[in-house]
C-alpha atoms as a PDB file:
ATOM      1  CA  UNK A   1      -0.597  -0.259 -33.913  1.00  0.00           C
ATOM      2  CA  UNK A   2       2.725   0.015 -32.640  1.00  0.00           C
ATOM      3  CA  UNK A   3       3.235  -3.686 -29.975  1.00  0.00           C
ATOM      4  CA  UNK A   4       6.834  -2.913 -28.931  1.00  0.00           C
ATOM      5  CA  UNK A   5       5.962   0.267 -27.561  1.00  0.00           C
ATOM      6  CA  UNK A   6       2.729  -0.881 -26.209  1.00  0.00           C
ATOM      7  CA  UNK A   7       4.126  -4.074 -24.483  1.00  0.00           C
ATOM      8  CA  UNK A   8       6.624  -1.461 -23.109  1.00  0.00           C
ATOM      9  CA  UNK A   9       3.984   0.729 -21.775  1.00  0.00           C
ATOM     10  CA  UNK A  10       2.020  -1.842 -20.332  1.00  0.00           C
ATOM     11  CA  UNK A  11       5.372  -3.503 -18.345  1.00  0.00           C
ATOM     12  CA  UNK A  12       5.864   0.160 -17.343  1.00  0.00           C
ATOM     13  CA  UNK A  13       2.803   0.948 -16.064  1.00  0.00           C
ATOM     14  CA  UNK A  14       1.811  -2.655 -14.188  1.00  0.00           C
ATOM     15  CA  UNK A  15       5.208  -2.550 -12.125  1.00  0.00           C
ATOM     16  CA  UNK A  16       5.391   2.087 -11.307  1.00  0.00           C
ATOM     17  CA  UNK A  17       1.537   0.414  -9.698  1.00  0.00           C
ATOM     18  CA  UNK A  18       2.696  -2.045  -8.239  1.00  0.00           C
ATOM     19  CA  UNK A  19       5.491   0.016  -6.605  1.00  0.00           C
ATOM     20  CA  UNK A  20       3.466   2.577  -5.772  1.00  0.00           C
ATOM     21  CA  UNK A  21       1.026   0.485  -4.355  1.00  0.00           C
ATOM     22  CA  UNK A  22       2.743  -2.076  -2.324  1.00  0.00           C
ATOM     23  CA  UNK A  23       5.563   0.235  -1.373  1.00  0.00           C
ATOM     24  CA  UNK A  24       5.123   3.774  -1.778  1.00  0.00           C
ATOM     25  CA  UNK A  25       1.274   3.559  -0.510  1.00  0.00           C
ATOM     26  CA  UNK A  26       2.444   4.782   2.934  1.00  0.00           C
ATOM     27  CA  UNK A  27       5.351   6.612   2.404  1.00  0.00           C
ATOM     28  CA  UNK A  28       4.151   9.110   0.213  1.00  0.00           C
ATOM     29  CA  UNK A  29       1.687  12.151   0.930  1.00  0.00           C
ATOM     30  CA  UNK A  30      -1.877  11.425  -0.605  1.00  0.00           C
ATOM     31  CA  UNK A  31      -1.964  13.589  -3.626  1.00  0.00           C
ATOM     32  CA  UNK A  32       1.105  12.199  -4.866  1.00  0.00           C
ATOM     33  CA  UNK A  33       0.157   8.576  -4.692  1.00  0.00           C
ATOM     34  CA  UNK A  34      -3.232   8.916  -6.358  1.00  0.00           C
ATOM     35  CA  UNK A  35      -1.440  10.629  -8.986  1.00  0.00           C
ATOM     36  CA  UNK A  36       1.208   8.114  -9.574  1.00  0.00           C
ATOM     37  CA  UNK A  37      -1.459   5.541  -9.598  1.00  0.00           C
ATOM     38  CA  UNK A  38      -3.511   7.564 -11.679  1.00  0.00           C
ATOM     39  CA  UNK A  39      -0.415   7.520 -14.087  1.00  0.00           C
ATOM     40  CA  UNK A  40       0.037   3.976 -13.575  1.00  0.00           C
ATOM     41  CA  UNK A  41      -3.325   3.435 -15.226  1.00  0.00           C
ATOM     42  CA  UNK A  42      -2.864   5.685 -17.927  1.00  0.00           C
ATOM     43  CA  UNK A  43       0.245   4.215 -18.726  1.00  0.00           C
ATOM     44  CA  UNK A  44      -1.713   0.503 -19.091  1.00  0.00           C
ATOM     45  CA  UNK A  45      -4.889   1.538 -21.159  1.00  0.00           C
ATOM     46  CA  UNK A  46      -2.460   3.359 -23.638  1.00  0.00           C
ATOM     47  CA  UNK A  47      -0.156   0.228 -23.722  1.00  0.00           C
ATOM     48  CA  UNK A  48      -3.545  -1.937 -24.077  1.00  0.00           C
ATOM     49  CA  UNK A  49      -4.841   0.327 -27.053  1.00  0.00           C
ATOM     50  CA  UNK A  50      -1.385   0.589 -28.617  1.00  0.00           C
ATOM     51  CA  UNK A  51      -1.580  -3.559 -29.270  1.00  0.00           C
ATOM     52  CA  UNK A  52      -4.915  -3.742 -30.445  1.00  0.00           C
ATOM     53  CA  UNK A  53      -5.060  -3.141 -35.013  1.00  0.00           C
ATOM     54  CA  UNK A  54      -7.968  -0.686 -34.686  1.00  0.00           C
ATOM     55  CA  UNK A  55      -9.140   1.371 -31.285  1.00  0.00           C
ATOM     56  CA  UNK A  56     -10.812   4.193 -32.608  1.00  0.00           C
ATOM     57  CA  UNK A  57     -10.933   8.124 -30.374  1.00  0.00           C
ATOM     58  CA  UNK A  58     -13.651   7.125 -28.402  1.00  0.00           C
ATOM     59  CA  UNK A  59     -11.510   4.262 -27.290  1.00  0.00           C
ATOM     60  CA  UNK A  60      -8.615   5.933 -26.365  1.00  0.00           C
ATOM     61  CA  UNK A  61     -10.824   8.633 -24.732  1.00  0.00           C
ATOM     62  CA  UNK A  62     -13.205   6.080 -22.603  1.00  0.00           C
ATOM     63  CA  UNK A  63     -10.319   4.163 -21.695  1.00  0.00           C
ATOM     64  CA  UNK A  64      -7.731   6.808 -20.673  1.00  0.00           C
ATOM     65  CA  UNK A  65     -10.765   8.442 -18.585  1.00  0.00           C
ATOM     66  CA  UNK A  66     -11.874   5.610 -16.833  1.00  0.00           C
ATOM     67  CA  UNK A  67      -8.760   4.084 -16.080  1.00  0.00           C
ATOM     68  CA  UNK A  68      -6.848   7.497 -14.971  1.00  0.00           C
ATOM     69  CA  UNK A  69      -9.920   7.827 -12.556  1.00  0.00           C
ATOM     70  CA  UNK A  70     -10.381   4.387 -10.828  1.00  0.00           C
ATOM     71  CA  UNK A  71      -7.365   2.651 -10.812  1.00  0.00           C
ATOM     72  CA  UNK A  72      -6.873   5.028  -7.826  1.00  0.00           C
ATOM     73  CA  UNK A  73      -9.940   4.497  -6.417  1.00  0.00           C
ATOM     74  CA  UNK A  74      -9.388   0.416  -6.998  1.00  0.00           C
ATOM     75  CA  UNK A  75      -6.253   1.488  -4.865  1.00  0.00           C
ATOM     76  CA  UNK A  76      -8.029   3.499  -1.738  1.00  0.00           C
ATOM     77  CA  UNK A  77     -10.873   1.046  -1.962  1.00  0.00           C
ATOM     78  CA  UNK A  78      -8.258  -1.712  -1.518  1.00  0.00           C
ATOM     79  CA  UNK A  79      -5.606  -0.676   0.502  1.00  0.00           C
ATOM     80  CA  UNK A  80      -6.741   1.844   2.954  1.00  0.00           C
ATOM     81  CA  UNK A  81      -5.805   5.917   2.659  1.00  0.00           C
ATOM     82  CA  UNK A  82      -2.710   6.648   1.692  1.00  0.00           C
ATOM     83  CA  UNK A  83      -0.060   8.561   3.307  1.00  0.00           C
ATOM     84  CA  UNK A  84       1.075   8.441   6.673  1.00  0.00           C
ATOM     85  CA  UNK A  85      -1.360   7.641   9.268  1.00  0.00           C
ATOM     86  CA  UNK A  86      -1.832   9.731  12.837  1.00  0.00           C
END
């Protein structure tokens, strides 16, 4: 359990989504914002599990996984394809 550097993580990763999603949604090619979003997610489930006194490896496994593959689908699903349109 290490909080400071799980708060940390989870500041880092809520606002590089939020940025990416509110602002950089359009203005970057595809690939690149899935990825940052993918990151984004990453970012929160290891700040999440880094707070918590015992997450065991198939914690940090299931979470990593699931949130690295659908916060960018939450983003698509939400916002429309990303990149520049026409």
């Amino acid at each position: 359990m290490n909080t400071l550097v799980g708060v940390a993580l989870l500041v880092d990763g809520s606002v590089a989504g939020l940025i990416t999603q509110f602002w950089l949604w359009r203005r970057i090619p595809a690939p690149a914002a899935f990825a940052l979003l993918a990151a984004a997610g990453i970012a929160l489930g290891t700040g999440g599990l880094l707070v918590q006194d015992r997450a065991g490896p198939g914690d940090w496994a299931l979470t990593l996984l699931v949130l690295g593959a659908l916060t960018p689908l939450h983003g698509r699903l939400v916002f429309g394809s990303p990149g520049r349109s026409g």
